[in-house]
Protein backbone atom coordinates (compact mmCIF):
# COMPACT_ATOMS: atom_id res chain seq x y z
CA UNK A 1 56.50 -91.83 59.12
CA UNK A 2 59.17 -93.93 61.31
CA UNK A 3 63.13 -92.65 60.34
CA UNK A 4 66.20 -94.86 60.42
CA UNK A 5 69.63 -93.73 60.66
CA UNK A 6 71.78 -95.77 58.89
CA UNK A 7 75.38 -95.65 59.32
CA UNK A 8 77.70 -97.20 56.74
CA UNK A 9 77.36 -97.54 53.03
CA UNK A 10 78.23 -101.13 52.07
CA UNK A 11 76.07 -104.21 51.12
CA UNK A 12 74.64 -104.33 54.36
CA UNK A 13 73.70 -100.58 54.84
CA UNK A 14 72.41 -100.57 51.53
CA UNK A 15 70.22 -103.69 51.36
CA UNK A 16 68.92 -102.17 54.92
CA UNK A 17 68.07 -98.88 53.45
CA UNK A 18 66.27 -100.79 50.31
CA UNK A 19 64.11 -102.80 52.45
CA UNK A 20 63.40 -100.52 54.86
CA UNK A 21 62.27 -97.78 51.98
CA UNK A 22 60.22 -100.32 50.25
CA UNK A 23 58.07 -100.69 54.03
CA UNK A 24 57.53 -96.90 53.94
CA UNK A 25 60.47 -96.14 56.19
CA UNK A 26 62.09 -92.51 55.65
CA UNK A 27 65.91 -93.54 55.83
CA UNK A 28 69.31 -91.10 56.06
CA UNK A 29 72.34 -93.34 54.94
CA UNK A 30 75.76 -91.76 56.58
CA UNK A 31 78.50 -93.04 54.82
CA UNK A 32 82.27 -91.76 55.54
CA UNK A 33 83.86 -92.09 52.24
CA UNK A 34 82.90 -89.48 49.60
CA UNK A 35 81.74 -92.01 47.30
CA UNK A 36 80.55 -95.44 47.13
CA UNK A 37 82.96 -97.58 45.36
CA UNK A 38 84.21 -100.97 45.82
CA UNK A 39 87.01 -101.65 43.40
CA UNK A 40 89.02 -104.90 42.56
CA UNK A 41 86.70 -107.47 44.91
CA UNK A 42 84.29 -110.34 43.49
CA UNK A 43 81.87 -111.61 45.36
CA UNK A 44 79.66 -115.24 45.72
CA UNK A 45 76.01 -114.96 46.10
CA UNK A 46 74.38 -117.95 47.56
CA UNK A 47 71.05 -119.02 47.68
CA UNK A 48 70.49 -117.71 50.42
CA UNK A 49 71.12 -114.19 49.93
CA UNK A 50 69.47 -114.41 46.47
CA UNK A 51 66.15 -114.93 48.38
CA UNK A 52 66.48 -112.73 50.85
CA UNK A 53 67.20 -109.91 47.45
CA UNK A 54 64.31 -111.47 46.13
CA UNK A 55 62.00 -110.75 48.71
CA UNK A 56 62.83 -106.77 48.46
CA UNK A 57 62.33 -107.51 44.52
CA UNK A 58 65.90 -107.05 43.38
CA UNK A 59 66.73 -111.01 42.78
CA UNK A 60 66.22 -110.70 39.40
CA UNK A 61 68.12 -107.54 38.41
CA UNK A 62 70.76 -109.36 40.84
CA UNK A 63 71.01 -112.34 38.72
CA UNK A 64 71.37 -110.55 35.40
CA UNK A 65 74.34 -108.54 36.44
CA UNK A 66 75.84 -112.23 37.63
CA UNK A 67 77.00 -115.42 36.12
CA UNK A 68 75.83 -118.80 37.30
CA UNK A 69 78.75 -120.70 38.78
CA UNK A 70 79.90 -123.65 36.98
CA UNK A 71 82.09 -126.54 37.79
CA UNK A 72 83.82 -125.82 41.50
CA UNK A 73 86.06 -127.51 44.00
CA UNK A 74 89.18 -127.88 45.82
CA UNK A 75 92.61 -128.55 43.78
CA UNK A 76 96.05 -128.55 44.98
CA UNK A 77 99.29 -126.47 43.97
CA UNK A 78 99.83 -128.86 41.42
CA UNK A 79 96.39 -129.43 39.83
CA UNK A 80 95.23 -132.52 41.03
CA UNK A 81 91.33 -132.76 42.55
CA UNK A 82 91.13 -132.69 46.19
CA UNK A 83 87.35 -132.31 46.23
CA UNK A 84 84.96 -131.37 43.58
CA UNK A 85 81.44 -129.96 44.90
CA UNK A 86 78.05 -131.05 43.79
CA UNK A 87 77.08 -127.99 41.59
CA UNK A 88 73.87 -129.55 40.13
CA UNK A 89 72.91 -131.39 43.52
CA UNK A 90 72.96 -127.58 45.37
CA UNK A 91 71.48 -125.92 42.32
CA UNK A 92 68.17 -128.83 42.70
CA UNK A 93 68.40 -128.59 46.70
CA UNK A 94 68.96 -124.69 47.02
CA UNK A 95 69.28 -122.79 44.30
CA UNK A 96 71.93 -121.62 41.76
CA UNK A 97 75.15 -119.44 43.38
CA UNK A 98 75.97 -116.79 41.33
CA UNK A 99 79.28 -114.39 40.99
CA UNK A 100 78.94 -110.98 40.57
CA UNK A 101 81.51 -107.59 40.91
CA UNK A 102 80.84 -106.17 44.20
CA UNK A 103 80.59 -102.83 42.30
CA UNK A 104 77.59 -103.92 40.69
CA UNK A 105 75.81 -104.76 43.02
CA UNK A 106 76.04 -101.80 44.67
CA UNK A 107 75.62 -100.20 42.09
CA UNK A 108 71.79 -101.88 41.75
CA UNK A 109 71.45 -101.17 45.61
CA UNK A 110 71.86 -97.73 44.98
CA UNK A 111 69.60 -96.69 42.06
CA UNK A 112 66.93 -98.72 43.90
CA UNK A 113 66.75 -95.51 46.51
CA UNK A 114 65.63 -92.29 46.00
CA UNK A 115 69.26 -90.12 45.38
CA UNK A 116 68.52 -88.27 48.54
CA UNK A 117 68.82 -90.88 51.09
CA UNK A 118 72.69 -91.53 50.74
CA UNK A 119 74.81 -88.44 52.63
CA UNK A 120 78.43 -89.46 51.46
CA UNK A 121 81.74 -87.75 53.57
CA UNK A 122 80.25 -87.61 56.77
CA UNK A 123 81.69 -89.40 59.64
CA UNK A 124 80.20 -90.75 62.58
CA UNK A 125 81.95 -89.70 65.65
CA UNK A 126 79.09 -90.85 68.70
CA UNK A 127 76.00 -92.99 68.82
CA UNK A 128 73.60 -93.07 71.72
CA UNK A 129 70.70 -95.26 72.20
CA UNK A 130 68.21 -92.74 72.01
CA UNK A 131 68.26 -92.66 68.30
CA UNK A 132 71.03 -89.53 68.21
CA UNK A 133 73.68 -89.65 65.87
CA UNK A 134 76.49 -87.07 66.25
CA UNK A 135 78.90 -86.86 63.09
CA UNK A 136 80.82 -84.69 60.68
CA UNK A 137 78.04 -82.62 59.66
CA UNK A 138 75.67 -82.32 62.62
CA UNK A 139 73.40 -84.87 64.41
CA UNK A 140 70.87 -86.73 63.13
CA UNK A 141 67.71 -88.35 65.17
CA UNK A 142 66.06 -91.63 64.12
CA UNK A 143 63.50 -93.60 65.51
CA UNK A 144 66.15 -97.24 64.13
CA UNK A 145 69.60 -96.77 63.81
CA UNK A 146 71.72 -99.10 62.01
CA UNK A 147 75.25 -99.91 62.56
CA UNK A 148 76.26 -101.27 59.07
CA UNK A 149 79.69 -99.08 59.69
CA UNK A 150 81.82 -102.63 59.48
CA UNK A 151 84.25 -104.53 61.77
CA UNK A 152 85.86 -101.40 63.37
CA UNK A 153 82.24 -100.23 63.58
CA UNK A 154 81.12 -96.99 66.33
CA UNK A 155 78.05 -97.86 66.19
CA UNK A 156 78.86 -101.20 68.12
CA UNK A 157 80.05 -99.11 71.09
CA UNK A 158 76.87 -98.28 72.14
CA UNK A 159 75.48 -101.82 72.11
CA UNK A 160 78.19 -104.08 74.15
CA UNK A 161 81.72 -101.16 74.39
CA UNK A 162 85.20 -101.98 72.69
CA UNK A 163 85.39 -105.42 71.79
CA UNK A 164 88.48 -107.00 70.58
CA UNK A 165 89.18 -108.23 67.43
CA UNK A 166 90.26 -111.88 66.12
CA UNK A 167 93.64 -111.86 63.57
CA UNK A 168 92.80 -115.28 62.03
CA UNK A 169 96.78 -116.10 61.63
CA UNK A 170 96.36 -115.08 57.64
CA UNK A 171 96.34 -112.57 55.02
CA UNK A 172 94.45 -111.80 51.86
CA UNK A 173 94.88 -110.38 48.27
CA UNK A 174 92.08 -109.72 46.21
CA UNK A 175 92.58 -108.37 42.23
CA UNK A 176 90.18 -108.90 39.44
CA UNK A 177 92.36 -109.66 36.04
CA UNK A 178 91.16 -110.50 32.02
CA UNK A 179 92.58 -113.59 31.45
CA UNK A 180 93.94 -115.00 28.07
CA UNK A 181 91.16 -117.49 27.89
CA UNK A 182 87.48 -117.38 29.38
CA UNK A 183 87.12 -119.34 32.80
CA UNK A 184 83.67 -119.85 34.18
CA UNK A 185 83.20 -121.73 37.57
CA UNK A 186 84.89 -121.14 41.52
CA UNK A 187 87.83 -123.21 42.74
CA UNK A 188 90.08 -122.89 45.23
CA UNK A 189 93.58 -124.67 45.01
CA UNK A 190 95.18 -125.12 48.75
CA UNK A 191 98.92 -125.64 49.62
CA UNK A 192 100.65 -125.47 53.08
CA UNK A 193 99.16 -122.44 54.82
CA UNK A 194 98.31 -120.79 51.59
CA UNK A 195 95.76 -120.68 49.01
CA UNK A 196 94.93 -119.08 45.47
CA UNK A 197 91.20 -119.17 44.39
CA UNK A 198 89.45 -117.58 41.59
CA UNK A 199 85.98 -117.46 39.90
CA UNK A 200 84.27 -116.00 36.50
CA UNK A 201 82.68 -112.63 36.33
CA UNK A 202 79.95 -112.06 34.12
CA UNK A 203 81.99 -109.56 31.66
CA UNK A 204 84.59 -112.01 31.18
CA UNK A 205 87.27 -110.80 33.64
CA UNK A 206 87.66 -113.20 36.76
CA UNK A 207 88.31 -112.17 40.33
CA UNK A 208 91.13 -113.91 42.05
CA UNK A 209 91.82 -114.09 45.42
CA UNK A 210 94.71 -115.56 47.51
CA UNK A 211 95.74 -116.17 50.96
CA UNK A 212 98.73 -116.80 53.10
CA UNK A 213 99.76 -117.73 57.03
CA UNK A 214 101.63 -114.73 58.19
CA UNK A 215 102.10 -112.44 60.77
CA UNK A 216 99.73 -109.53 61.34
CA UNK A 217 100.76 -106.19 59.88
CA UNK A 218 103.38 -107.14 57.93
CA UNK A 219 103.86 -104.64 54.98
CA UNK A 220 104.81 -105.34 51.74
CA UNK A 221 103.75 -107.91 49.47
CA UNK A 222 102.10 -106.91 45.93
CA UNK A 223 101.85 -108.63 42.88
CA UNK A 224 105.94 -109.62 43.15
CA UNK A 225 104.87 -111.91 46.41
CA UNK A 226 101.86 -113.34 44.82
CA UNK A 227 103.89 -114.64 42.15
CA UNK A 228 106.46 -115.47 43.91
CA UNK A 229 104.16 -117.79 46.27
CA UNK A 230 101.93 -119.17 43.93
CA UNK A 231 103.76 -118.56 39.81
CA UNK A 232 104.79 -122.30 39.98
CA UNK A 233 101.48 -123.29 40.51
CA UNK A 234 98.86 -125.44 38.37
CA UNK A 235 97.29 -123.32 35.33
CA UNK A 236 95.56 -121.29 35.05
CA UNK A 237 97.12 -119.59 38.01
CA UNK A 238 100.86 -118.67 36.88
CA UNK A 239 98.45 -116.80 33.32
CA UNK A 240 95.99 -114.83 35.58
CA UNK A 241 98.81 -113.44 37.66
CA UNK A 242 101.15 -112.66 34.39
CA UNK A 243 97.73 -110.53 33.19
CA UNK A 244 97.42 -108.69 36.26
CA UNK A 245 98.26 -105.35 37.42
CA UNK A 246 100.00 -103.81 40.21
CA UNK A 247 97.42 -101.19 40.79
CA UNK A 248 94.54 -104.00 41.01
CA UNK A 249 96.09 -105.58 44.17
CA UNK A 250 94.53 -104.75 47.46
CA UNK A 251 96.16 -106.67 50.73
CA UNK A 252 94.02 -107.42 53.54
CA UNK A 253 94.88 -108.72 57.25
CA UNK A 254 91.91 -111.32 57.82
CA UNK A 255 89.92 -111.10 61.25
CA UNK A 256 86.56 -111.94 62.78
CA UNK A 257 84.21 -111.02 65.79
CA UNK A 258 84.39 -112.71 68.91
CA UNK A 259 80.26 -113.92 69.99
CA UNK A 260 78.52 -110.80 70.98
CA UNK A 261 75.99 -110.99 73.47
CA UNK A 262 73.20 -108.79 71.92
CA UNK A 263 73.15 -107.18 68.39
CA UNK A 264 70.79 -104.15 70.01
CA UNK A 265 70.17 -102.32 72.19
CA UNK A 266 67.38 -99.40 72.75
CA UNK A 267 66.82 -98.06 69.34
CA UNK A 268 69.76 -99.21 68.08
CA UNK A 269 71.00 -102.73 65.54
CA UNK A 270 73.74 -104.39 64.07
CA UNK A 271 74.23 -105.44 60.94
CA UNK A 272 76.77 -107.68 58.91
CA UNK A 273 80.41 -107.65 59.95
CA UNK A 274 79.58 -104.99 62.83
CA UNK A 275 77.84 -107.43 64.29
CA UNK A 276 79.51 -110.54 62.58
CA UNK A 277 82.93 -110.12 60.95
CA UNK A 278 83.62 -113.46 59.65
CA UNK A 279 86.75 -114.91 57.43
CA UNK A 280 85.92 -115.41 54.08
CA UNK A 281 85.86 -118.93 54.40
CA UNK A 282 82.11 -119.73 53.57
CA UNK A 283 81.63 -116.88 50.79
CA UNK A 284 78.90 -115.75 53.56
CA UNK A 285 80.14 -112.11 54.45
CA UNK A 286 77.94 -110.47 52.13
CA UNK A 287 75.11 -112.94 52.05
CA UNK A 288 75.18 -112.98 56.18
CA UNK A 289 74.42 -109.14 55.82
CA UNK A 290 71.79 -109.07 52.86
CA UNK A 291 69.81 -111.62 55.54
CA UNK A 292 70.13 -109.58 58.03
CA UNK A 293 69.17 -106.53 56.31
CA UNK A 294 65.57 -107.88 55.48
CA UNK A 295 64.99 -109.37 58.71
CA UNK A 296 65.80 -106.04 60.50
CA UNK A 297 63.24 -104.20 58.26
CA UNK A 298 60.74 -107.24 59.01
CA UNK A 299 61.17 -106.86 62.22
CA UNK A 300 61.42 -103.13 63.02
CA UNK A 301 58.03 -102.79 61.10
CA UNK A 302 56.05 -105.16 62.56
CA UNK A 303 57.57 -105.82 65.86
CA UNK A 304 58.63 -102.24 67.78
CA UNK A 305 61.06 -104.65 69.86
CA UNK A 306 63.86 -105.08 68.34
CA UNK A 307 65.29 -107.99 70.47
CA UNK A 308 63.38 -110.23 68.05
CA UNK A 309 65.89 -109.74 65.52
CA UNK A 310 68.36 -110.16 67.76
CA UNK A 311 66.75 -113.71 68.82
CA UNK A 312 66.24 -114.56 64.87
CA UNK A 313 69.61 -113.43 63.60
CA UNK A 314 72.20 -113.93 66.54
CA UNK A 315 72.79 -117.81 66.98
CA UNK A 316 72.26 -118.33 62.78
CA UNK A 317 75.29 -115.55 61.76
CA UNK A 318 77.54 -116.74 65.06
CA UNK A 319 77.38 -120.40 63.50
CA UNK A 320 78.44 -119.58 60.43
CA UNK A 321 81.04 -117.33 61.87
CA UNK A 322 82.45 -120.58 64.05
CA UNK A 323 81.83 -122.77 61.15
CA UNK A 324 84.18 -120.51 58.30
CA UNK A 325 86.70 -120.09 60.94
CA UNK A 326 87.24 -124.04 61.44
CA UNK A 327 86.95 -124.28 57.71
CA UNK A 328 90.09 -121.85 57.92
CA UNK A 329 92.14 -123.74 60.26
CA UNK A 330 91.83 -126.50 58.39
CA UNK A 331 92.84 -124.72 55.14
CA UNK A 332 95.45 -123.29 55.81
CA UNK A 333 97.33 -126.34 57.67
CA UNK A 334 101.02 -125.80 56.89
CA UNK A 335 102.81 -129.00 58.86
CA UNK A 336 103.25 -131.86 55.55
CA UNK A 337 102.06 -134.49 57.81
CA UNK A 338 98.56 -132.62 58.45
CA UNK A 339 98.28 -130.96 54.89
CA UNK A 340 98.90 -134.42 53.72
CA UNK A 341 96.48 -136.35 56.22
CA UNK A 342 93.71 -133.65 55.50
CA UNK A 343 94.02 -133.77 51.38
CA UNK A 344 93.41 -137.65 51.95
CA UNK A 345 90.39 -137.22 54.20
CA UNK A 346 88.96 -134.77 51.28
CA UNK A 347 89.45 -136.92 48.34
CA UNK A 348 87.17 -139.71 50.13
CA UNK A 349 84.36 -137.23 51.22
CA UNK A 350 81.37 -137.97 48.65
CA UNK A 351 80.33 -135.25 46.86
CA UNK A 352 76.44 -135.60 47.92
CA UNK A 353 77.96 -135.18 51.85
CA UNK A 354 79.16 -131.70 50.51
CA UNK A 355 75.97 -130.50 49.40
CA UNK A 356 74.22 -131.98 52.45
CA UNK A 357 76.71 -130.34 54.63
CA UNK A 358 75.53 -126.82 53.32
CA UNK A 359 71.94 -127.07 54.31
CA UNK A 360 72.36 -125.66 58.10
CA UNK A 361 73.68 -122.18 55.92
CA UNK A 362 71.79 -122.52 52.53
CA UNK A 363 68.38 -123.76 53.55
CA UNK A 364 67.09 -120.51 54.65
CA UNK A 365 64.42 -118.55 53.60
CA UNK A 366 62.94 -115.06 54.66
C-alpha cells in the first residue's frame, strides 16, 4: 500500500490526507503545533472548492456547518454602494458560496481520518526528495510527500531553495464578534488604503476582518487601532467593533509567493500557500488548496509522475495569485484623486460583468 508523508496540518494538509485515504493511500500527517486549532478566522467557500469537497464526499457535511451568503458588495466608509455583486446570477452560473468558521471545517476534515494518521508536536527540520522526512521525533519514509507546511514552508526547500517572500504594502486583523443584531451576507467597505469587511457565520456570530497600508512589522495595533481607524465608519461597523474583544484580535502582515517554477520535484509536492501564498483578495486561499488537494491524490494514484499535477495546478493557482494581488492594489489606493477615480469606475461596472468576471476562478470542476 503506497505511504504519503504529509507535512502540515491546515486545510490543505488535511483535505490531502482525506483524499488520499479515501484512494487507499496509508498517510502520516506531521503537524508542528500540539493541536489543531484555528481560532478567531472565517472563511469563504466558493464553488469551486465546494466541488472539489464534494468529490471526496464531504460537500454536504461542508454545507451544513455553513451559511449561504446573502446580499454582498463593495460600500464605502460612509455607507454608500460602490458595487453590489450578482449573488443570484453566481449562485445559477456556479453555485452558492458559503461562510463557514475555519474551526469547523477542520474540525469535519479531521473526524473524516482514522485518529491515527495526525502526529501533532513534531517539527520538520529536513526534507529530501527521496521520500525521507527528518523531524522532531525521528524520520519518516513515504513513497508522496506533501508540503502543506504554509508560506514559510521546509518542505519548499527541497523543490526550488529559499525563495523570497512578497510584503503586499498591508496588514490584516481578523476577530469573530456576536453582534447586537443578526447580519447575514459578505461586504467589504473600502476607504483610502484601508478596508473593514465582514460576513455571517452560521451560529450567529460574524467574522470581521480589516486591513490597512502600513509598514511591515510594525507592532502594536489591537482593538484600540481598529477603532480608531474605522469607529466613525458606516453601521454596522462602529457596533461589531464595540462587541468585540481584545483577546479575539489576531494581526497579520499580508504577503504572497513570487511564480515558482515547479511545485515538485522527485517524490515530493506542494500544496496551497507553500506553493501559492496569495493575499486574501479573492477569498481563494483556502479554496486554491482544497483544489489542489484532490488533484494531487488524482494524480499521484493514477499517474506515478507527478509533474502532471504540476502542469494541471501551476498556471491555474499563479493566476489567481496575480489576479488577488491587482485586486489589492487597487483596493487599497490611498491618493483622493485615485480612490475617487476608482469608486466612479465601480459604480458603472454592471453587475452581470461581475459575475462573468469570476468564471476564469469559479468555473472549475475536478
Amino acid at each position: 500500500m503506497a505511504k504519503a508523508i504529509i507535512v502540515g496540518g491546515g486545510i490543505g494538509g488535511l483535505t490531502t490526507a482525506v483524499a488520499l485515504t479515501r484512494r487507499g493511500w496509508t498517510v502520516e500527517v506531521l503537524e508542528r503545533a500540539p493541536e489543531i486549532s484555528e481560532v478567531g478566522a472565517g472563511i469563504s467557500l466558493w464553488p469551486n472548492a465546494l466541488r472539489a469537497l464534494d468529490a471526496i464526499g464531504l460537500g454536504d457535511q461542508v454545507r451544513a456547518r455553513a451559511i449561504e451568503e446573502g446580499s454582498s458588495g463593495i460600500r464605502d466608509s460612509s455607507g454608500r454602494w460602490l458595487s453590489r455583486m450578482d449573488v443570484e446570477g453566481i449562485r445559477a452560473r456556479y453555485g452558492s458560496p458559503i461562510m463557514m468558521h475555519r474551526a469547523d471545517l477542520l474540525d469535519i476534515l479531521l473526524a473524516a481520518l482514522p485518529e491515527a494518521v495526525l502526529r501533532a508536536g513534531v517539527a520538520v527540520t529536513e526534507v529530501r526528495t527521496d521520500g525521507t522526512v527528518v523531524h522532531s521525533a525521528g524520520t519518516s519514509t513515504g513513497d508522496l510527500v506533501v508540503g502543506a507546511d504554509g508560506i514559510r514552508s521546509v518542505v519548499r526547500r527541497a523543490v526550488c531553495g529559499d525563495v523570497t517572500l512578497r510584503y503586499s504594502g498591508y496588514t490584516a486583523w481578523r476577530l469573530v464578534t456576536t453582534p447586537a443584531e443578526p447580519i447575514n451576507g459578505l461586504g467589504e467597505t473600502w476607504g483610502r488604503g484601508e478596508r473593514f469587511g465582514l460576513g455571517g457565520l452560521s451560529d450567529g456570530r460574524v467574522y470581521c476582518f480589516a486591513v490597512a497600508n502600513m509598514a511591515e512589522g510594525r507592532p502594536g495595533g489591537g482593538l484600540a487601532e481598529l477603532r480608531r481607524r474605522f469607529g466613525s465608519w458606516h453601521e454596522p461597523i462602529p457596533s461589531l467593533l464595540a462587541s468585540a474583544d481584545e483577546s479575539a484580535v489576531l494581526k497579520h502582515d499580508l504577503y504572497d509567493l513570487p511564480d515558482l517554477k515547479t511545485y515538485v520535484a522527485d517524490r515530493i509536492a506542494l500544496v496551497g500557500d507553500a506553493a501559492h501564498a496569495m493575499t486574501p483578495n479573492l477569498g481563494q486561499g483556502a479554496c486554491q488548496a482544497i483544489e489542489d488537494a484532490v488533484i494531487l491524490a488524482w494524480v499521484a494514484t493514477e499517474d506515478a509522475d507527478l509533474a502532471r499535477y504540476d502542469r494541471e495546478r501551476r498556471p491555474r493557482t499563479q493566476m489567481i495569485v496575480a489576479r488577488s494581488r491587482r485586486i489589492g492594489t487597487i483596493a487599497q489606493l490611498s491618493s483622493p484623486p485615485l480612490v475617487a477615480l476608482r469608486n466612479a469606475a465601480l459604480r458603472l461596472v454592471p453587475t452581470s460583468a461581475q459575475a462573468k468576471s469570476l468564471a476564469p476562478v469559479l468555473d472549475w470542476t475536478c
